[in-house]
PDB file of N, CA and C in Angstrom:
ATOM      1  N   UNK A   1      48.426 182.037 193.408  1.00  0.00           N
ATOM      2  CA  UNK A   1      47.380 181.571 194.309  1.00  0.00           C
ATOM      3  C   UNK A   1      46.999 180.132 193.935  1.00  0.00           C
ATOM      4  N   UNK A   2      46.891 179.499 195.013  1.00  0.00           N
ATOM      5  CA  UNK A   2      46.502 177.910 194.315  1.00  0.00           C
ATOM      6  C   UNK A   2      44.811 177.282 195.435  1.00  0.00           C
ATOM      7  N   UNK A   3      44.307 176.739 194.168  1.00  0.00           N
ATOM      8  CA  UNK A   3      42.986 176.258 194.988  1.00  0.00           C
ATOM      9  C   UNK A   3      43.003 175.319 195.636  1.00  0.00           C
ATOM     10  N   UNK A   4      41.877 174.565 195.951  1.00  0.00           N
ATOM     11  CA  UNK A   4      41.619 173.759 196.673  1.00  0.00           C
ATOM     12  C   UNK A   4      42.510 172.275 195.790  1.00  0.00           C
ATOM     13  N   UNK A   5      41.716 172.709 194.567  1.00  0.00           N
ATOM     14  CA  UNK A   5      41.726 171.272 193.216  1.00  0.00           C
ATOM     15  C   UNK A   5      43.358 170.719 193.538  1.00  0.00           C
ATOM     16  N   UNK A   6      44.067 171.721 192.941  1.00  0.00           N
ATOM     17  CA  UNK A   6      45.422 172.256 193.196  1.00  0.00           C
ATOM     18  C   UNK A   6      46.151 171.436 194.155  1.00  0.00           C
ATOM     19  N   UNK A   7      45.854 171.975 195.181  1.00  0.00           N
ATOM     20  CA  UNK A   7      46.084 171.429 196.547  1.00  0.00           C
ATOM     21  C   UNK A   7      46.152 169.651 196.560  1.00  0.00           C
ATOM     22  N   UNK A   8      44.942 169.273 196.444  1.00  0.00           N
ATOM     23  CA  UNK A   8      45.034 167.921 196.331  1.00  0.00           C
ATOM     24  C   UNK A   8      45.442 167.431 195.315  1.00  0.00           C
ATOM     25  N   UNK A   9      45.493 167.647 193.918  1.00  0.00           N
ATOM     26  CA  UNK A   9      46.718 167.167 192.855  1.00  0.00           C
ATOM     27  C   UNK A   9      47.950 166.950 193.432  1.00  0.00           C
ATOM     28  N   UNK A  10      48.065 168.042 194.326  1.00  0.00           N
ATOM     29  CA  UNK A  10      49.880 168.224 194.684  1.00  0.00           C
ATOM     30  C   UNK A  10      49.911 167.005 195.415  1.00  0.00           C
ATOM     31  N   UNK A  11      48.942 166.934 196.773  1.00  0.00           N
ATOM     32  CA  UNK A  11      49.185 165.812 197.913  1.00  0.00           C
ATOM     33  C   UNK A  11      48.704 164.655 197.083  1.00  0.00           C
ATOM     34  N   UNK A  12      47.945 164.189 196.464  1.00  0.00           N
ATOM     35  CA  UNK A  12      48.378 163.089 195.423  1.00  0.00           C
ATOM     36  C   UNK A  12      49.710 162.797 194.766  1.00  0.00           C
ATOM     37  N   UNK A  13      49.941 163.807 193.986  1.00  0.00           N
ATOM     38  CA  UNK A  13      51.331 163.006 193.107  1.00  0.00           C
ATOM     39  C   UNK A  13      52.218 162.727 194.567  1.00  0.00           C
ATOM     40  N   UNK A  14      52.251 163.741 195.149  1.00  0.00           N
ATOM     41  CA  UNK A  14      53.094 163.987 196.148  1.00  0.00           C
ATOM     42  C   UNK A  14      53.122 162.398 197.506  1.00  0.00           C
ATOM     43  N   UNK A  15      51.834 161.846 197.263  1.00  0.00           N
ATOM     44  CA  UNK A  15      51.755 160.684 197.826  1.00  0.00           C
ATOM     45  C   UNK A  15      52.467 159.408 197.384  1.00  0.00           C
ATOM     46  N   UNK A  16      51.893 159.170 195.632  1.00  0.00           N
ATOM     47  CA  UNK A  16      52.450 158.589 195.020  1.00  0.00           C
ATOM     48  C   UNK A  16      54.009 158.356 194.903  1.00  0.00           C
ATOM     49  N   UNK A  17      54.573 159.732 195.185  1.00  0.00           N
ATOM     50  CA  UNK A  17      56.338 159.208 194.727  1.00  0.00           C
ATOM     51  C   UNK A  17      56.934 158.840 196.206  1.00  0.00           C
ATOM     52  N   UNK A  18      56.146 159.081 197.478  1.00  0.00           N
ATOM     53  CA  UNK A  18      56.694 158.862 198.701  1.00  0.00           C
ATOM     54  C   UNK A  18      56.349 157.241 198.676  1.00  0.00           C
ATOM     55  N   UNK A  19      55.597 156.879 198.143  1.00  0.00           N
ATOM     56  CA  UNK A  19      54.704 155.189 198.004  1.00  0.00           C
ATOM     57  C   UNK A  19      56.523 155.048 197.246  1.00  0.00           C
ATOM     58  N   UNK A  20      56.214 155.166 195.992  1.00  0.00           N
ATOM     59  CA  UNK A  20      57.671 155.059 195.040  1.00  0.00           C
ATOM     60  C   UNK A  20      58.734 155.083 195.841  1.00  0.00           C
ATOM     61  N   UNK A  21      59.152 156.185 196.595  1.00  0.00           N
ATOM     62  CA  UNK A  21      60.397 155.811 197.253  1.00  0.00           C
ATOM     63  C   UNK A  21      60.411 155.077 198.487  1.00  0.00           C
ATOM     64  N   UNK A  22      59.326 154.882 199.481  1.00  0.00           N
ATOM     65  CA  UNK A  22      59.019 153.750 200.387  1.00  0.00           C
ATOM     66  C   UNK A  22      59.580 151.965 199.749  1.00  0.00           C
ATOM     67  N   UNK A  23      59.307 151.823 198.744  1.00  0.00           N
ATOM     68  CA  UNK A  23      59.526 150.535 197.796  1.00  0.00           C
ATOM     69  C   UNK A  23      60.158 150.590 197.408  1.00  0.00           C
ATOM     70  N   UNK A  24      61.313 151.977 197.081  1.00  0.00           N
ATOM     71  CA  UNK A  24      63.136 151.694 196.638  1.00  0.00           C
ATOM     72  C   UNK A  24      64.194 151.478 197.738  1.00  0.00           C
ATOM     73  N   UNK A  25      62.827 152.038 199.060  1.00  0.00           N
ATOM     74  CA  UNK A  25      64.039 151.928 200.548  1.00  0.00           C
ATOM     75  C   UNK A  25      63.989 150.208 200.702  1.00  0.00           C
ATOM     76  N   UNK A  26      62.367 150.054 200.604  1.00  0.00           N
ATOM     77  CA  UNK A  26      62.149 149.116 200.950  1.00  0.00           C
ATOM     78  C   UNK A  26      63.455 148.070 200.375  1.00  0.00           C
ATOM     79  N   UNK A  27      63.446 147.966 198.763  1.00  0.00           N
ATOM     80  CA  UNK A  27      64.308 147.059 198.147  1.00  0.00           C
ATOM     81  C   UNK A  27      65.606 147.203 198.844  1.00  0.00           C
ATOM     82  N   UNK A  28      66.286 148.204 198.819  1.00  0.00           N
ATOM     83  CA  UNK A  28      67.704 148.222 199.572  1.00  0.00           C
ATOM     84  C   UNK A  28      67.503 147.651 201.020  1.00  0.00           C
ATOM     85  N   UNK A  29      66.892 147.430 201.857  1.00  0.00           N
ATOM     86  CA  UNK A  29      67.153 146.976 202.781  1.00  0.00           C
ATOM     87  C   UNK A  29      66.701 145.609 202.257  1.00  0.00           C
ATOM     88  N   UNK A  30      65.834 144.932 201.665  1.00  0.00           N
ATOM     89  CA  UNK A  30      66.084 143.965 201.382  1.00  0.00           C
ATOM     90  C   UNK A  30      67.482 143.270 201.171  1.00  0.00           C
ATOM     91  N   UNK A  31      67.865 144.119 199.942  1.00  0.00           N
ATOM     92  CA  UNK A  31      69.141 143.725 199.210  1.00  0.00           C
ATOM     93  C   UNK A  31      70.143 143.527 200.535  1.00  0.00           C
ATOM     94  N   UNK A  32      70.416 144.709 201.400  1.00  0.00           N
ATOM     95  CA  UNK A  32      71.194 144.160 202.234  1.00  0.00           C
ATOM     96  C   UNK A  32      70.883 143.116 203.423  1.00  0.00           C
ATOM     97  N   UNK A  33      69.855 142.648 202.914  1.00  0.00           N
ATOM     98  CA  UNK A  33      69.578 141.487 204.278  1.00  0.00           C
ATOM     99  C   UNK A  33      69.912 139.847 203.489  1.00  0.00           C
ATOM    100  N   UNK A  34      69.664 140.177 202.348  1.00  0.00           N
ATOM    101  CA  UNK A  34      69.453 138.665 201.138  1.00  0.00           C
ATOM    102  C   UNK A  34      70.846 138.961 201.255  1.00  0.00           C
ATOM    103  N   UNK A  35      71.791 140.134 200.627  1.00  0.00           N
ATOM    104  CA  UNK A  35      73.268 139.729 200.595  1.00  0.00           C
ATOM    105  C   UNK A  35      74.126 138.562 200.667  1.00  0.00           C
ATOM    106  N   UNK A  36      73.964 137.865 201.658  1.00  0.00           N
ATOM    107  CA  UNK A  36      74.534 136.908 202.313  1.00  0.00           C
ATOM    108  C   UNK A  36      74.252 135.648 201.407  1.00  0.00           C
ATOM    109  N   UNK A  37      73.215 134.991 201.214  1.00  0.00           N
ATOM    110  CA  UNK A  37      72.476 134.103 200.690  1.00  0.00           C
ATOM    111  C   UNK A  37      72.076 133.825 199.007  1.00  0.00           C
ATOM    112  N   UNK A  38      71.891 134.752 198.290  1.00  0.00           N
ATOM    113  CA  UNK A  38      71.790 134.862 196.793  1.00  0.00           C
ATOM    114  C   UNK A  38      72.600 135.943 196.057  1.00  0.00           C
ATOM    115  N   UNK A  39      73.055 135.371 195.252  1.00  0.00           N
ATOM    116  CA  UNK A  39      74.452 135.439 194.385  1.00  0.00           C
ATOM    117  C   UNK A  39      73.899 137.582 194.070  1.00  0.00           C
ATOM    118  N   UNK A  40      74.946 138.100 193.369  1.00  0.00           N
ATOM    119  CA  UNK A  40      74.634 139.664 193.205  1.00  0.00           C
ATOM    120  C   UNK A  40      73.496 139.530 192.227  1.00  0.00           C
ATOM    121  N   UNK A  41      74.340 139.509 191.017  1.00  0.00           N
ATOM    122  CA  UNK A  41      73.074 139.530 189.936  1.00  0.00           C
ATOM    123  C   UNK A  41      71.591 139.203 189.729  1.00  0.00           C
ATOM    124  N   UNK A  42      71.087 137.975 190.596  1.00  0.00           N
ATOM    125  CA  UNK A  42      69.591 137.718 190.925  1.00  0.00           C
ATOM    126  C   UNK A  42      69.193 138.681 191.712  1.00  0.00           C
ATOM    127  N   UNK A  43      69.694 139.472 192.834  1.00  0.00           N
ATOM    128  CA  UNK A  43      69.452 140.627 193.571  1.00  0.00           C
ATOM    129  C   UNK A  43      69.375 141.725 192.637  1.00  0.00           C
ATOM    130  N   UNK A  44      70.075 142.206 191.815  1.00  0.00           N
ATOM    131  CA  UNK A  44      70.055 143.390 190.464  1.00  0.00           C
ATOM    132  C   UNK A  44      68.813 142.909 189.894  1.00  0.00           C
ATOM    133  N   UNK A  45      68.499 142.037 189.467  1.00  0.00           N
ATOM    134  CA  UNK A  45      67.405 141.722 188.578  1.00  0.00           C
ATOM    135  C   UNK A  45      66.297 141.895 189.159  1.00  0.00           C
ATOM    136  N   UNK A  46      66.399 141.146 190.519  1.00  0.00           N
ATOM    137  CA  UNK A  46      65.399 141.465 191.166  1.00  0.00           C
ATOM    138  C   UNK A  46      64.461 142.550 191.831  1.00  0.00           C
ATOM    139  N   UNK A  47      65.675 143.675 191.971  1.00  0.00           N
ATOM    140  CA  UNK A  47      65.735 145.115 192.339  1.00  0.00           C
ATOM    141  C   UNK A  47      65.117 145.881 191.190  1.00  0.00           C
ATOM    142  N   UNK A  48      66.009 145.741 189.907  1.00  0.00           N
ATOM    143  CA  UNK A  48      64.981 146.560 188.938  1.00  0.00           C
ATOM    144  C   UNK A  48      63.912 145.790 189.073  1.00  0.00           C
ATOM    145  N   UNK A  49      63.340 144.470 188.928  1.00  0.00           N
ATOM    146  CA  UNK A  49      61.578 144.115 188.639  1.00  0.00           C
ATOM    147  C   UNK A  49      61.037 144.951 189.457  1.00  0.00           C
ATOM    148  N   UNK A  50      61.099 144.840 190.925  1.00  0.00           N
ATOM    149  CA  UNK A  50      60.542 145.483 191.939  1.00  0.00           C
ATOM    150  C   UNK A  50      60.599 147.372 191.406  1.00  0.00           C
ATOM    151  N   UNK A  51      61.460 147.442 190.995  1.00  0.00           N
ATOM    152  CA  UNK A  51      61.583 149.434 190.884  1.00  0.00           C
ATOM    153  C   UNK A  51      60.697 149.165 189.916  1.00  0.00           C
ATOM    154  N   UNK A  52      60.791 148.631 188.469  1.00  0.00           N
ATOM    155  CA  UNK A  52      59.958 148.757 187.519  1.00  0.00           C
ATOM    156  C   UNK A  52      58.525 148.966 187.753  1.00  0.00           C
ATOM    157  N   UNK A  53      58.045 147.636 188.200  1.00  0.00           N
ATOM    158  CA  UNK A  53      57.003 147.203 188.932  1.00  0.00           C
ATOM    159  C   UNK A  53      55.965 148.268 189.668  1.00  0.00           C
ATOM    160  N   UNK A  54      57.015 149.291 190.216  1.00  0.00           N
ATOM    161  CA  UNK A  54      56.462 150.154 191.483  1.00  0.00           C
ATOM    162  C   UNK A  54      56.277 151.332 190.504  1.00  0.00           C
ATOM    163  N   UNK A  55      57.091 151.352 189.598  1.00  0.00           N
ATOM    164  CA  UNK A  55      56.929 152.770 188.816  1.00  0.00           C
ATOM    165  C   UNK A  55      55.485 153.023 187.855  1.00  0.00           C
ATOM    166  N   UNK A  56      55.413 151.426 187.205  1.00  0.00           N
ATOM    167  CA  UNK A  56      54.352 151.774 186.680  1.00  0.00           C
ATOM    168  C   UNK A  56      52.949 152.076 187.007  1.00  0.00           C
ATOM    169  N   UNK A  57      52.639 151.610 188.305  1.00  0.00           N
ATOM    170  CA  UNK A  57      51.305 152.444 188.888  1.00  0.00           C
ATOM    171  C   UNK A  57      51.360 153.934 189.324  1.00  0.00           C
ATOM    172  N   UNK A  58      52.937 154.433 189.423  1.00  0.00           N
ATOM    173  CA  UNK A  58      52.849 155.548 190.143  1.00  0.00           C
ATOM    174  C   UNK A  58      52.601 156.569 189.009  1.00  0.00           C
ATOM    175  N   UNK A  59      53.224 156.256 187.841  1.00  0.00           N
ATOM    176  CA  UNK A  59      52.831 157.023 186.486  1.00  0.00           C
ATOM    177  C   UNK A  59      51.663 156.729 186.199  1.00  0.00           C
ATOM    178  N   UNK A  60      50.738 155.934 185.770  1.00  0.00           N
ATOM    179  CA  UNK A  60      49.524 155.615 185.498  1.00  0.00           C
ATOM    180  C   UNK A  60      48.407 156.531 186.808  1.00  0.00           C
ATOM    181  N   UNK A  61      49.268 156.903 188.143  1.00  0.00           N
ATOM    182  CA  UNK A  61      48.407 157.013 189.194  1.00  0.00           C
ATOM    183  C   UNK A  61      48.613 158.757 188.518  1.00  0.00           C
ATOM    184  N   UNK A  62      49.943 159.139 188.407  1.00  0.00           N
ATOM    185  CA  UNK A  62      49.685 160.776 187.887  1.00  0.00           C
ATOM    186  C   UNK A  62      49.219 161.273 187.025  1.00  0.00           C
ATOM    187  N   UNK A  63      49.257 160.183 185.788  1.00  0.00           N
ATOM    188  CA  UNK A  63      48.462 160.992 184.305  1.00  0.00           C
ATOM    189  C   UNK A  63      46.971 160.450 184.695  1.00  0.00           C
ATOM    190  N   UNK A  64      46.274 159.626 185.514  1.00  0.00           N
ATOM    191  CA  UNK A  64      45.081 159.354 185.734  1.00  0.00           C
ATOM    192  C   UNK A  64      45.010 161.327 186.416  1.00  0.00           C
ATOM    193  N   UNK A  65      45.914 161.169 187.430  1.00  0.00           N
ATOM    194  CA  UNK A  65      45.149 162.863 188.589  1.00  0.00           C
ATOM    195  C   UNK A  65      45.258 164.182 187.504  1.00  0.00           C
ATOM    196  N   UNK A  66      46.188 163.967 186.872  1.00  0.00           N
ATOM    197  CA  UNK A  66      46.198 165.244 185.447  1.00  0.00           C
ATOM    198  C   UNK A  66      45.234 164.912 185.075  1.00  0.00           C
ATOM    199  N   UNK A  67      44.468 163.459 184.014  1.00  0.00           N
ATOM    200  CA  UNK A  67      43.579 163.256 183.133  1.00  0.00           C
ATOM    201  C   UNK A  67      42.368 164.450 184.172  1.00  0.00           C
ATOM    202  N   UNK A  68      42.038 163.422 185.042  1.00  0.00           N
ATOM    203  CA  UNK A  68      40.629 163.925 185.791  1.00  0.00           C
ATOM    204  C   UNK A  68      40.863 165.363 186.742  1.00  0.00           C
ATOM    205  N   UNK A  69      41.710 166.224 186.502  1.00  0.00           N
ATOM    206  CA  UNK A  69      41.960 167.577 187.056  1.00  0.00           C
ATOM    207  C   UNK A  69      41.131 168.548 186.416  1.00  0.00           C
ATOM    208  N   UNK A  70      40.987 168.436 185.354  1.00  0.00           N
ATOM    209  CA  UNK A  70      39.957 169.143 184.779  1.00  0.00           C
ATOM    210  C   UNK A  70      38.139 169.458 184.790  1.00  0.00           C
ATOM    211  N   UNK A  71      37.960 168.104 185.279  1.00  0.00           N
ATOM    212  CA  UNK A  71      36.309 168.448 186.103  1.00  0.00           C
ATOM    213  C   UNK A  71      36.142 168.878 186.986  1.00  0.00           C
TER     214      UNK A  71
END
C-alpha cells in the first residue's frame, strides 16, 4: 500500500530524471545540428559538461526528497 508522502516522492524523483533525460535528448540533437561546424572532440567535451552539469542537481534534487521524506 503506498501513501500519499509516497506518491509524491515517486512523482518527484520521477520528474527529476525526465528533466535529466530531456537535457541528454536535448544534447544529441544539438550534437547533430553543430556536426557540421565544430570539430568531434569539442562536441564530446561539450556533451559530457552538459550531462555532468545536469546530473548534479538531479542527485542533490533526490537525496534533498529522501533527506525531507521523513517529516
Amino acid at each position: 500500500m503506498v501513501n500519499s508522502s509516497n506518491k509524491i516522492v515517486l512523482a518527484e524523483i520521477l520528474s527529476l530524471v525526465i528533466l535529466f533525460i530531456s537535457v541528454c535528448l536535448l544534447v544529441c540533437i544539438a550534437d547533430s545540428l553543430l556536426n557540421v561546424t565544430a570539430p568531434k572532440m569539442v562536441i564530446d567535451i561539450l556533451k559530457m559538461i552538459v550531462i555532468v552539469v545536469s546530473l548534479i542537481p538531479t542527485g542533490f534534487g533526490i537525496m534533498f526528497i529522501f533527506k525531507n521524506r521523513d517529516e
